[in-house]
N, C-alpha and C. Protein backbone atom coordinates (compact mmCIF):
# COMPACT_ATOMS: atom_id res chain seq x y z
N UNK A 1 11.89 75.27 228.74
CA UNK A 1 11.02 74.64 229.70
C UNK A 1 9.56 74.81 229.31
N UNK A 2 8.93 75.98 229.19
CA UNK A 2 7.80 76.34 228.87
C UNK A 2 7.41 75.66 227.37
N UNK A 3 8.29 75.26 226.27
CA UNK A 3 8.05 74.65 225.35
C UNK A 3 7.68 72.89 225.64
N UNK A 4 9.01 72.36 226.43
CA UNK A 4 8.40 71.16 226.92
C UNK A 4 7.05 70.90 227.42
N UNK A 5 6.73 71.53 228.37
CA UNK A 5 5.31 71.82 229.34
C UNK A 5 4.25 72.10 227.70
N UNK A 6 4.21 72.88 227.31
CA UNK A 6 3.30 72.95 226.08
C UNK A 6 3.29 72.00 225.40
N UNK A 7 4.47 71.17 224.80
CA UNK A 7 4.03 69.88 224.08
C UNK A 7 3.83 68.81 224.87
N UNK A 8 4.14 68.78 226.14
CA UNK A 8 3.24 67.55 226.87
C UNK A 8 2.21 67.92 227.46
N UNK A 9 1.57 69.00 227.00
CA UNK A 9 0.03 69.56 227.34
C UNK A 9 -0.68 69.07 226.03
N UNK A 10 -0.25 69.13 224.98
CA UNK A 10 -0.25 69.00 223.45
C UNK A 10 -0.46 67.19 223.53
N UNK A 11 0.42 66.51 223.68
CA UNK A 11 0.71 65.22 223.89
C UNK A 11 -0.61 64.43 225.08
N UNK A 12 -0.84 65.27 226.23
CA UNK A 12 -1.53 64.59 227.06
C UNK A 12 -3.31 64.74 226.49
N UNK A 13 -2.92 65.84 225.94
CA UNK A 13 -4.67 65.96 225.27
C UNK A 13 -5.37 65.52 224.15
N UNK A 14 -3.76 65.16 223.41
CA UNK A 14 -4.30 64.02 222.52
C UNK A 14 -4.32 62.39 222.77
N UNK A 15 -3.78 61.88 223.89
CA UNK A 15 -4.14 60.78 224.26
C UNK A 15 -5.34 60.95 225.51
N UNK A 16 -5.97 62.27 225.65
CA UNK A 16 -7.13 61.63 226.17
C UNK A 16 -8.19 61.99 225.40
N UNK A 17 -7.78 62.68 224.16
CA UNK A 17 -9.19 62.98 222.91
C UNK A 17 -9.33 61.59 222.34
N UNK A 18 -8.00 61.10 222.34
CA UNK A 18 -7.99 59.31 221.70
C UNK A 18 -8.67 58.37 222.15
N UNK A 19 -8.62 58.43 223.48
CA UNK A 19 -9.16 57.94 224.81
C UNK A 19 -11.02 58.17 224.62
N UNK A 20 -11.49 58.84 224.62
CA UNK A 20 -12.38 59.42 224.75
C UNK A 20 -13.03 58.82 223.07
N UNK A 21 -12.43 59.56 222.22
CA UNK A 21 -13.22 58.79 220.81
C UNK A 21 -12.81 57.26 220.61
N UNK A 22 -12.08 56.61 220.99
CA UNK A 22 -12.06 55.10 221.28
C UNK A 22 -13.18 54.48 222.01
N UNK A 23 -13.56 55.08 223.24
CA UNK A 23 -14.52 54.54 224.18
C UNK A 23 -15.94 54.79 223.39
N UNK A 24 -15.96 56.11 222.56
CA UNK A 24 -17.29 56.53 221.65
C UNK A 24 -17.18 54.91 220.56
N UNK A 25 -16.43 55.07 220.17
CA UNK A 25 -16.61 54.47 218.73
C UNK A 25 -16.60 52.77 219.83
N UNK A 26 -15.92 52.67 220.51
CA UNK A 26 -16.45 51.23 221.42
C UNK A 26 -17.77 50.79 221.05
N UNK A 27 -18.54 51.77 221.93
CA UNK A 27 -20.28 52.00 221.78
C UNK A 27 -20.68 51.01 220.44
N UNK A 28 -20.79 51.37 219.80
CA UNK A 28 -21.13 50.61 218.58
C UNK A 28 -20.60 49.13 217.97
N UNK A 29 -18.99 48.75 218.57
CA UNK A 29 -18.31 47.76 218.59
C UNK A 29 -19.49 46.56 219.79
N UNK A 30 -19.78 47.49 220.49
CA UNK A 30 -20.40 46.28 221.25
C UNK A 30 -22.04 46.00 221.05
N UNK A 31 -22.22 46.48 219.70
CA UNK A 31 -23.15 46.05 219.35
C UNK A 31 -23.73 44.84 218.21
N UNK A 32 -24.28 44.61 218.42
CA UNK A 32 -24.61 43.20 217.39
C UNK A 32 -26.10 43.82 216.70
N UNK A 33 -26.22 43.90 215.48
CA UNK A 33 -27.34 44.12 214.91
C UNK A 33 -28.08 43.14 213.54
N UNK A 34 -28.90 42.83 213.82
CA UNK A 34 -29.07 41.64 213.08
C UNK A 34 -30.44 42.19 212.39
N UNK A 35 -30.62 42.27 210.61
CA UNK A 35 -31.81 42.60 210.06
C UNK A 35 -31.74 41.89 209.01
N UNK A 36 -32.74 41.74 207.78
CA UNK A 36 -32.50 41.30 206.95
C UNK A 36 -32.87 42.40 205.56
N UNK A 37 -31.61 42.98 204.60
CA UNK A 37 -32.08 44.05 204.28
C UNK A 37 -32.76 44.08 203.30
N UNK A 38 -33.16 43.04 202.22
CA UNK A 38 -33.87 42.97 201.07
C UNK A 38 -35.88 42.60 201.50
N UNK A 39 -36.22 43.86 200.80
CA UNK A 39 -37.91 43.09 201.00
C UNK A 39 -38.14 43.66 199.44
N UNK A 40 -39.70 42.91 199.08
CA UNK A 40 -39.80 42.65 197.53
C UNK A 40 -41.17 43.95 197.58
N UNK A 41 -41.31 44.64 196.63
CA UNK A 41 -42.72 45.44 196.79
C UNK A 41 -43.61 44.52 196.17
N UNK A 42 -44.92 43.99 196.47
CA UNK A 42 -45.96 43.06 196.03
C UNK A 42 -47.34 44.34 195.55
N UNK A 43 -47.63 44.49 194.80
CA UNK A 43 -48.48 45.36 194.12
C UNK A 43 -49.73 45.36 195.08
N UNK A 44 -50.59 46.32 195.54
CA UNK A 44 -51.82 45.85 196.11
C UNK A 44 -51.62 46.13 197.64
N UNK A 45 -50.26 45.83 198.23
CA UNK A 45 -49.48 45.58 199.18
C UNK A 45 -49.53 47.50 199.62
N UNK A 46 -49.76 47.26 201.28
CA UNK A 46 -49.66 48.56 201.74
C UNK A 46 -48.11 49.06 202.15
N UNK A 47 -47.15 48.23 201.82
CA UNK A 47 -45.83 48.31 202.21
C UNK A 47 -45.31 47.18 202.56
N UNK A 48 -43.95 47.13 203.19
CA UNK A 48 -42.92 46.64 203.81
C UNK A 48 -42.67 47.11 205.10
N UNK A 49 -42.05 45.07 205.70
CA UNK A 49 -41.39 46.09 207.25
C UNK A 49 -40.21 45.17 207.31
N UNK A 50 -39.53 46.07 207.26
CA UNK A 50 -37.79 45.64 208.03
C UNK A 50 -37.91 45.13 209.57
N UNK A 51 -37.72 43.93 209.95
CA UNK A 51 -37.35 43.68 211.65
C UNK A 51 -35.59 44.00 211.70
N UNK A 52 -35.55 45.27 212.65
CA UNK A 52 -33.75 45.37 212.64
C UNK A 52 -33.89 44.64 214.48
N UNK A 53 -33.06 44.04 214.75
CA UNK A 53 -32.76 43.61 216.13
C UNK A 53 -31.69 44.08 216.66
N UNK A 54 -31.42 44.71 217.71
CA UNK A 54 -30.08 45.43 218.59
C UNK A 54 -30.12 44.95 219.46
N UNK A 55 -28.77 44.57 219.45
CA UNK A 55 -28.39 43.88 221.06
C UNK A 55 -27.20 43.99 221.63
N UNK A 56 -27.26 44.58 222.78
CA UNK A 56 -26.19 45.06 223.14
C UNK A 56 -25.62 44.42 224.17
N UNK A 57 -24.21 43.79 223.73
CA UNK A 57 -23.25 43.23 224.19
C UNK A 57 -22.32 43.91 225.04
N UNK A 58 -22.39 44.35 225.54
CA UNK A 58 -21.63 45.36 226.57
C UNK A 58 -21.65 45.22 227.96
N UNK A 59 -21.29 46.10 228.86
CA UNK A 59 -21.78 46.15 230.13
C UNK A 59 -22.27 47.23 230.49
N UNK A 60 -22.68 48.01 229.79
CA UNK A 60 -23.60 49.08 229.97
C UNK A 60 -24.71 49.65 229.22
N UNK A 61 -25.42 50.15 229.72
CA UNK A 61 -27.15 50.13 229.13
C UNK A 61 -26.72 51.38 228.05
N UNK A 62 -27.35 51.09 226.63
CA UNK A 62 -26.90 52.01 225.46
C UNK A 62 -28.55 52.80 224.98
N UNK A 63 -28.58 53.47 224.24
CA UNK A 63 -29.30 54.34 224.07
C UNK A 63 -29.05 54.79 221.93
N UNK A 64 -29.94 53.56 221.40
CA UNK A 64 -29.79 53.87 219.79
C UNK A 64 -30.68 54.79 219.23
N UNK A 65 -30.11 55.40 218.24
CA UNK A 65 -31.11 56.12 217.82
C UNK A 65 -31.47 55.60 216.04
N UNK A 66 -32.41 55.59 215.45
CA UNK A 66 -32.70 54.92 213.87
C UNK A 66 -33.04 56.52 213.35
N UNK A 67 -31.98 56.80 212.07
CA UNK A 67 -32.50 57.31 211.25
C UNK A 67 -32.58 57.58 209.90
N UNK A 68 -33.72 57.63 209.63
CA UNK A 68 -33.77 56.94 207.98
C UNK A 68 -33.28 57.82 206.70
N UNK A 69 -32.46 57.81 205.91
CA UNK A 69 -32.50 58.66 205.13
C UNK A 69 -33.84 59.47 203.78
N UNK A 70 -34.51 60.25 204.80
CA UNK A 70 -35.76 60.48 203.94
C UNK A 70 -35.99 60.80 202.48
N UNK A 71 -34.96 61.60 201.93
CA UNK A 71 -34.97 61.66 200.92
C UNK A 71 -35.05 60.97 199.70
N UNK A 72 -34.77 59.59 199.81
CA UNK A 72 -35.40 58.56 199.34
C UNK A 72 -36.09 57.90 199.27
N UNK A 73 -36.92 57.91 200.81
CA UNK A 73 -38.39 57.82 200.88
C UNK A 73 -39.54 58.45 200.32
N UNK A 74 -38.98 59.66 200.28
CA UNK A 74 -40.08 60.46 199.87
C UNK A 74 -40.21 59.85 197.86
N UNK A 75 -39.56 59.26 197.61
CA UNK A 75 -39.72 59.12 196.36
C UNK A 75 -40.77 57.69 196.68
N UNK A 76 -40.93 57.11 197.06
CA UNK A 76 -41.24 55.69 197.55
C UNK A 76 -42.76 55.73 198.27
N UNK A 77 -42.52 57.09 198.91
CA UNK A 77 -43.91 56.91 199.96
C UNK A 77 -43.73 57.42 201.23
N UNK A 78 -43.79 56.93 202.54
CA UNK A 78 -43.60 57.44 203.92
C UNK A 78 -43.23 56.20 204.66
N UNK A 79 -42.72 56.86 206.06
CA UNK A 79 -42.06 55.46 206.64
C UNK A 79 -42.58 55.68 208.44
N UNK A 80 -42.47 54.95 209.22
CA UNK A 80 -42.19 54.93 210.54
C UNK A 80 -41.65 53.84 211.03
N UNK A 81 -41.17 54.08 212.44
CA UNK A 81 -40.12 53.34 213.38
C UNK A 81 -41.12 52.96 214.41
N UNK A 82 -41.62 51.67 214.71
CA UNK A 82 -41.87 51.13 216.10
C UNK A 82 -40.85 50.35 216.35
N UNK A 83 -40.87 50.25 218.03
CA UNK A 83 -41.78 51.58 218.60
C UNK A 83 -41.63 52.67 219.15
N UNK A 84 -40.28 52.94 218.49
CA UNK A 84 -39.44 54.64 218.81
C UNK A 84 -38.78 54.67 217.94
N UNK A 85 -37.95 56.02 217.33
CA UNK A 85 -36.72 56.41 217.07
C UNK A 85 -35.70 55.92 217.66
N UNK A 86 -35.71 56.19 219.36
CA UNK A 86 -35.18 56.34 220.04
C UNK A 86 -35.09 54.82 220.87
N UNK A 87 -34.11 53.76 220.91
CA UNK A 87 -34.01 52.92 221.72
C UNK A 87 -33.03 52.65 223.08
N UNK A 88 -33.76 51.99 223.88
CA UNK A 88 -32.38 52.01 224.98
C UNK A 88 -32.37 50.29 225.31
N UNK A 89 -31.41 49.85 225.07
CA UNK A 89 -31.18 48.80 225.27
C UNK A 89 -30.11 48.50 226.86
N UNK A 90 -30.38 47.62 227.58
CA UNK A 90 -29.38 47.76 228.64
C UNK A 90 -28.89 46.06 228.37
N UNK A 91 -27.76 46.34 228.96
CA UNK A 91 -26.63 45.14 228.99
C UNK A 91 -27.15 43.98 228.72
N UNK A 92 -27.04 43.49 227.60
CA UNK A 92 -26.91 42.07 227.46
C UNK A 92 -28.28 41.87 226.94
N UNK A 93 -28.90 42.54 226.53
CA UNK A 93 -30.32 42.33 226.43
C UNK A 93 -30.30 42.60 224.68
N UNK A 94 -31.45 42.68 223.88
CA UNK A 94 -31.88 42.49 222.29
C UNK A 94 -33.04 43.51 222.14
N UNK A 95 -33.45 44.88 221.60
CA UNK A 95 -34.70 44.93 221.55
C UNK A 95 -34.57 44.62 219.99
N UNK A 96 -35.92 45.09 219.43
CA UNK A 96 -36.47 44.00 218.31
C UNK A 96 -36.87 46.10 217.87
N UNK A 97 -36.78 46.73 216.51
CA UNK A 97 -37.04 47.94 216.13
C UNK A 97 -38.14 47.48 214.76
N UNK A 98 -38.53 47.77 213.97
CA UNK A 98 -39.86 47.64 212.96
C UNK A 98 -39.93 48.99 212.38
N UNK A 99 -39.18 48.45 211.42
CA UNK A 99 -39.02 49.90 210.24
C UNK A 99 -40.06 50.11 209.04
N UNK A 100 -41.56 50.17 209.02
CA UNK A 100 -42.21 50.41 208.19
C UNK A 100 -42.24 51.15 206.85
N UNK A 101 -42.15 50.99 205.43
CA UNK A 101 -42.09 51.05 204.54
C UNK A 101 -43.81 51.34 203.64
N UNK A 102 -44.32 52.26 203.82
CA UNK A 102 -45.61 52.96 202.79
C UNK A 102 -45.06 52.98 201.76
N UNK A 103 -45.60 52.35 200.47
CA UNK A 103 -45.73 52.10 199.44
C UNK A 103 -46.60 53.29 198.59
N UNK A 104 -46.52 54.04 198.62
CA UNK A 104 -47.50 55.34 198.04
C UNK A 104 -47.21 55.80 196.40
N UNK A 105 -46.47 55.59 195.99
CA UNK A 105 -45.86 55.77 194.85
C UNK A 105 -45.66 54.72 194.01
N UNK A 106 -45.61 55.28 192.75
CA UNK A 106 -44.89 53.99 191.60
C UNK A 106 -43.66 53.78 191.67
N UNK A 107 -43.33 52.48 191.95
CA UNK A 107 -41.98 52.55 191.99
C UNK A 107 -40.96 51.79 190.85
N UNK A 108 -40.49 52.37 190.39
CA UNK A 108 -39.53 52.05 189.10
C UNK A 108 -38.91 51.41 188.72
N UNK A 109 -37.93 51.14 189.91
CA UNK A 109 -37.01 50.52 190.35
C UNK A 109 -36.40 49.75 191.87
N UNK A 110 -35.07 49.20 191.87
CA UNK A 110 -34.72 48.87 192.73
C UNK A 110 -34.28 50.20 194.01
N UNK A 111 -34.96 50.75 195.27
CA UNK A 111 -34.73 51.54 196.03
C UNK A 111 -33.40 50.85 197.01
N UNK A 112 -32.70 51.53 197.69
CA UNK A 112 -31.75 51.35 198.68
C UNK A 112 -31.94 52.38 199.36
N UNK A 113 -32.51 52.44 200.54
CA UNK A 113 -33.01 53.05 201.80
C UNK A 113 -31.73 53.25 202.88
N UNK A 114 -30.81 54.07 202.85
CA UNK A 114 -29.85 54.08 204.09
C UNK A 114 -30.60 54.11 205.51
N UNK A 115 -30.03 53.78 206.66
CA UNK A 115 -30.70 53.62 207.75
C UNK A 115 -29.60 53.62 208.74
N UNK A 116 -29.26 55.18 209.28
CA UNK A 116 -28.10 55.02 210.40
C UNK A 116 -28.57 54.57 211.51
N UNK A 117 -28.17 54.00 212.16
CA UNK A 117 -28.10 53.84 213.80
C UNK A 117 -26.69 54.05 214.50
N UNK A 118 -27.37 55.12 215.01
CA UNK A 118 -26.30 55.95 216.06
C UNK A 118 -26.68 55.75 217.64
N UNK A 119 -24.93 55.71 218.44
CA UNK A 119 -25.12 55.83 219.76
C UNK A 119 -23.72 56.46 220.30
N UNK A 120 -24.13 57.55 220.48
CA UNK A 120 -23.65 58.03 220.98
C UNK A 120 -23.13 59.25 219.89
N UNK A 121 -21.14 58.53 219.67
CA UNK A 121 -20.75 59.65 218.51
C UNK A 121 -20.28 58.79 217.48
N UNK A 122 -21.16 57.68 217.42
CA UNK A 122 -20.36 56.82 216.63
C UNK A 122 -21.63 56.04 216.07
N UNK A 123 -22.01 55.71 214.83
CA UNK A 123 -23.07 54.79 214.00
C UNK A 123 -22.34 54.26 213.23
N UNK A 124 -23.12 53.48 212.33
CA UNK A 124 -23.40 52.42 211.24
C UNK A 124 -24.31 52.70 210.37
N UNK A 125 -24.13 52.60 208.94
CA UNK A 125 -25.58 52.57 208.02
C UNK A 125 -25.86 51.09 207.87
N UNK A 126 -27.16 50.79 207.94
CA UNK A 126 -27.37 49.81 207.04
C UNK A 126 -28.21 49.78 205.66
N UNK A 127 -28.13 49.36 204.44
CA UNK A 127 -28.87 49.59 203.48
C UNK A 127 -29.77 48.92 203.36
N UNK A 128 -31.01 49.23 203.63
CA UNK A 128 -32.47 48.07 203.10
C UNK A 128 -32.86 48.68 201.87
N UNK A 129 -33.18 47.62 201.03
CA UNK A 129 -33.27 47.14 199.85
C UNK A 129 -34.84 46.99 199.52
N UNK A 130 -35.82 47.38 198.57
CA UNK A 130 -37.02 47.24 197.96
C UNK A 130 -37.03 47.24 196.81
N UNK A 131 -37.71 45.97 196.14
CA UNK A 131 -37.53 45.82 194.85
C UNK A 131 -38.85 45.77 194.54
N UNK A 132 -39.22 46.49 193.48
CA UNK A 132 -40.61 45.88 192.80
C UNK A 132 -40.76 44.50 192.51
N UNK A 133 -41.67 43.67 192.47
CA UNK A 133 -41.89 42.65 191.57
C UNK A 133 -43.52 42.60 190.93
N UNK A 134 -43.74 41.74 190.04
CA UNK A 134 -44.74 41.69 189.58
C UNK A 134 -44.98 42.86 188.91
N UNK A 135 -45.96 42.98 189.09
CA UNK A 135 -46.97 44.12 188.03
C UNK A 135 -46.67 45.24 188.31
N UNK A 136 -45.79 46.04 189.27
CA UNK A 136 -45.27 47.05 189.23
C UNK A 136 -44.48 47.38 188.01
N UNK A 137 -43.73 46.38 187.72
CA UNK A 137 -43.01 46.62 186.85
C UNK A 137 -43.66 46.56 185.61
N UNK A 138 -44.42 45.66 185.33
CA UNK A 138 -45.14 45.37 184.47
C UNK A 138 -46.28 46.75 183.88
N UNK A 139 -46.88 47.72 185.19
CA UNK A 139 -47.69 48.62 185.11
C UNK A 139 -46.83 49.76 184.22
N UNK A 140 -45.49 50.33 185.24
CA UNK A 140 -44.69 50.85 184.34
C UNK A 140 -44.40 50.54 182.80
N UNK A 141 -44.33 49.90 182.61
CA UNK A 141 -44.13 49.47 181.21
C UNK A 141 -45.89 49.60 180.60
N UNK A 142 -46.78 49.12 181.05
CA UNK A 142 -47.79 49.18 180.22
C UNK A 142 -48.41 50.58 180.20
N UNK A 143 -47.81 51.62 181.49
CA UNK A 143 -48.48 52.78 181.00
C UNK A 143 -48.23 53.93 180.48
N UNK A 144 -46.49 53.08 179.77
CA UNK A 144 -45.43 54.16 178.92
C UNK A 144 -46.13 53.81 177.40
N UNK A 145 -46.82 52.80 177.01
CA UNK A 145 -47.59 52.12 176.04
C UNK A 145 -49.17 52.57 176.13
N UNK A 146 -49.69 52.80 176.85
CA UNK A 146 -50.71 53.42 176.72
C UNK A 146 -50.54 54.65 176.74
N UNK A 147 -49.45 55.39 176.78
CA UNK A 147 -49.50 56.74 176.92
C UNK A 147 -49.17 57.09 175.24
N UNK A 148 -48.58 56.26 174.66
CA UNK A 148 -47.66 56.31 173.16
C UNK A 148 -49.09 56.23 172.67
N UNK A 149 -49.53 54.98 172.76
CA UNK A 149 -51.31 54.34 172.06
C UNK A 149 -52.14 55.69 172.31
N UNK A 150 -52.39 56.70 173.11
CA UNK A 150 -53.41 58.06 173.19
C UNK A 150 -52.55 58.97 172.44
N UNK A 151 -51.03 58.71 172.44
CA UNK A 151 -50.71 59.95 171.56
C UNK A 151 -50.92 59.97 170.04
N UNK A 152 -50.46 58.25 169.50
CA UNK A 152 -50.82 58.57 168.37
C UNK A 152 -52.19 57.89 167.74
N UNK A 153 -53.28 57.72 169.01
CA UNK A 153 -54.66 57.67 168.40
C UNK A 153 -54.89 58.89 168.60
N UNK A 154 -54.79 60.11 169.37
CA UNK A 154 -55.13 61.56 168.82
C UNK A 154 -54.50 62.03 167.93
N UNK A 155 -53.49 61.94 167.15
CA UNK A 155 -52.79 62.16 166.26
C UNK A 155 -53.59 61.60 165.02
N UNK A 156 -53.90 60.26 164.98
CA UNK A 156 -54.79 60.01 163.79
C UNK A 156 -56.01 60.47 163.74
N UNK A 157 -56.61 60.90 164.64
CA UNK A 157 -57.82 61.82 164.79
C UNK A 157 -58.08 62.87 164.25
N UNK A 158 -56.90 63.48 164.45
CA UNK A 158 -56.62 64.90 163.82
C UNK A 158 -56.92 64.81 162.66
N UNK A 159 -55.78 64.09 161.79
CA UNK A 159 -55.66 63.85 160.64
C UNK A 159 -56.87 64.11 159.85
N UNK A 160 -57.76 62.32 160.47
CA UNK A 160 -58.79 62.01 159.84
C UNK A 160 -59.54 63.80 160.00
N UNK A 161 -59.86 63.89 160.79
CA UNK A 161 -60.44 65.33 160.90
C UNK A 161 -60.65 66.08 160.07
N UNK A 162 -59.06 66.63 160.09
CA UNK A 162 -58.56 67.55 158.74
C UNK A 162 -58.89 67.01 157.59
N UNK A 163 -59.01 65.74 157.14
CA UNK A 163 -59.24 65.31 155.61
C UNK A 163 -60.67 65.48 154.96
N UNK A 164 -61.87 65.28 156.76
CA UNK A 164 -62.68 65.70 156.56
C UNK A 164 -63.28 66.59 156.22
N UNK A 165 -62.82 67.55 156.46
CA UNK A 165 -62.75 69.11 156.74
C UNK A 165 -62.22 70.14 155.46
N UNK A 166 -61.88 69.15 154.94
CA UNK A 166 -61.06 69.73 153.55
C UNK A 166 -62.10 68.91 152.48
N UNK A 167 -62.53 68.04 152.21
CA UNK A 167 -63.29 67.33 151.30
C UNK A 167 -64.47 67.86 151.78
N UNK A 168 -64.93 67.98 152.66
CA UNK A 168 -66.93 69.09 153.27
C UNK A 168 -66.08 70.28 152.40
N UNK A 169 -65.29 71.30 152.61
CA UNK A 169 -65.02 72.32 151.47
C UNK A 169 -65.25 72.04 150.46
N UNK A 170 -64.36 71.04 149.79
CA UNK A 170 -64.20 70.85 148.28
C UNK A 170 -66.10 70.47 147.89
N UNK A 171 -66.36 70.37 148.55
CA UNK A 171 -67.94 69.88 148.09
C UNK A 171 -68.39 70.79 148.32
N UNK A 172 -68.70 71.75 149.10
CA UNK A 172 -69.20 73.13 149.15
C UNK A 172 -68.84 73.97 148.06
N UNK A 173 -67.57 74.10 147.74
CA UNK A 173 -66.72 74.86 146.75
C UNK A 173 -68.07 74.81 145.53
N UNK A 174 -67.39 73.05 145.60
CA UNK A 174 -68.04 72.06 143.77
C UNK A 174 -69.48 72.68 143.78
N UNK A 175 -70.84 72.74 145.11
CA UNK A 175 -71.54 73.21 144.46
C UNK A 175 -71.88 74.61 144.45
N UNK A 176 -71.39 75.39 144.79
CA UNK A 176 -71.13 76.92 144.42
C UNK A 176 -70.75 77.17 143.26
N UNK A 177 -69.83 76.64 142.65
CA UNK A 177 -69.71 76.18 141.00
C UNK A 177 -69.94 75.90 140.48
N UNK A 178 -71.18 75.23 141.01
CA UNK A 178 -72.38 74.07 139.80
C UNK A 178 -73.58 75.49 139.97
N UNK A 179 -73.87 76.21 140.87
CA UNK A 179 -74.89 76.70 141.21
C UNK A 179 -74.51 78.10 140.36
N UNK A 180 -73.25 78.63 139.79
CA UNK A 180 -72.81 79.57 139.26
C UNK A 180 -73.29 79.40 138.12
N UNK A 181 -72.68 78.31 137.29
CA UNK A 181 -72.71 78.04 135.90
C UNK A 181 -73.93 77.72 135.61
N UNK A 182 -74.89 76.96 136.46
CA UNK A 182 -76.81 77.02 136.35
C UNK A 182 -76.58 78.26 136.21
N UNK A 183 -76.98 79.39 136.99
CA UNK A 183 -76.91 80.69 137.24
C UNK A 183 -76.83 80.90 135.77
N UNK A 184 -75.80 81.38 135.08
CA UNK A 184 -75.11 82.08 134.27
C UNK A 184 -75.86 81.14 132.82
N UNK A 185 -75.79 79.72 132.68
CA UNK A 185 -76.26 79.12 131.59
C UNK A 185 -77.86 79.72 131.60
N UNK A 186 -78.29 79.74 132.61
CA UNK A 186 -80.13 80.20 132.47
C UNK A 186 -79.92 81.58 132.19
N UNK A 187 -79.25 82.34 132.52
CA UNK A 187 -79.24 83.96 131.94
C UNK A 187 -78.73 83.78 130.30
N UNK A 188 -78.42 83.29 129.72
CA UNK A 188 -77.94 83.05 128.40
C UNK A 188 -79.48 82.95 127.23
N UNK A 189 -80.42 81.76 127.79
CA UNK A 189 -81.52 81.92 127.38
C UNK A 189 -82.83 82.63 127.38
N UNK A 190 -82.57 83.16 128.65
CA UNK A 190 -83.26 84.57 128.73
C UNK A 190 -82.79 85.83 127.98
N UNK A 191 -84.01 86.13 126.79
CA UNK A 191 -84.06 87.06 125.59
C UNK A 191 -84.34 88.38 126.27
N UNK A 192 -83.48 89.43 126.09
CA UNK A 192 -84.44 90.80 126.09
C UNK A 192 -84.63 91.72 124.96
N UNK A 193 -85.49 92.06 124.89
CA UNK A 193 -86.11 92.96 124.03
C UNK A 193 -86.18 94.47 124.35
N UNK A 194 -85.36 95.33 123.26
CA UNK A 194 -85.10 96.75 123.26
C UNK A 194 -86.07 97.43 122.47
């Protein structure tokens, strides 16, 4: 008896943990989110902004939260959310979120920015997308070439340097050797008398 009673204690608590994370993960089913995730980086340009739109289809007022995965920002620059983190949308209604993108950095490449939105116990990522164009790319490349062009115009510098530096010797040497053999040829014609 006491075994029955335990597995339909067992049994009843997992159809209302089911119950319970069904209605969570609902939350998010009744949402509609509409953004567009690709923006282009334009050189000059103080950033990018993502418009994400939430709208909640439900019958009850929801409460989203946006959060960005920073760690990839920080390679990129800095970011903010108008005009909260934190949104509450009630039934049937759309707010409009503005995910700002600072441009502070060189950027290399193509970034993919994760961006959860959570409500409750249940989210979604979405991935927004920043691509360089133009002269970003172009800068990268020209200042892996100017960096090569200073290494090996100081490199020929040197050189020349050293060649200099060795031929001013050899000419110093040459007339220390010219100034010897004067030396020594004029003591030859000088007579002394014992």
């Amino acid at each position: 008896m006491n075994k029955q009673i335990l597995f339909g204690g067992i049994i009843l608590f997992l159809i209302c943990f089911s119950a319970s994370v069904l209605a969570e993960s609902a939350e998010l089913k009744d949402t509609k989110i509409d953004y567009v995730p690709y923006r282009e980086l334009v050189v000059n340009d103080p950033g990018v902004v993502y418009q994400i739109k939430i709208a909640n289809i439900g019958t009850k007022e929801k409460t989203y939260e946006i959060i960005p995965s920073t760690d990839i920002i920080k390679e990129i620059g800095s970011y903010r959310v108008d005009p909260s983190y934190l949104v509450t949308v009630k039934a049937g209604e759309e707010e409009t979120v503005y995910f700002y993108l600072a441009i502070e950095k060189a950027v290399s490449g193509r970034k993919t920015i994760p961006v959860e939105i959570k409500s409750g116990t249940s989210s979604t990522t979405l991935n927004l997308v920043a691509r360089p164009i133009g002269r970003f790319q172009q800068t990268q490349a020209t200042n892996i070439f100017a960096e090569i062009f200073k290494i090996v115009f100081s490199i020929v510098i040197i050189i020349i340097l050293l060649m200099a530096m060795v031929l001013l010797f050899r000419r110093i040497r040459k007339k220390k050797e010219e100034k010897i053999e004067k030396d020594l040829g004029s003591d030859d014609e000088v007579q002394t008398y014992y």
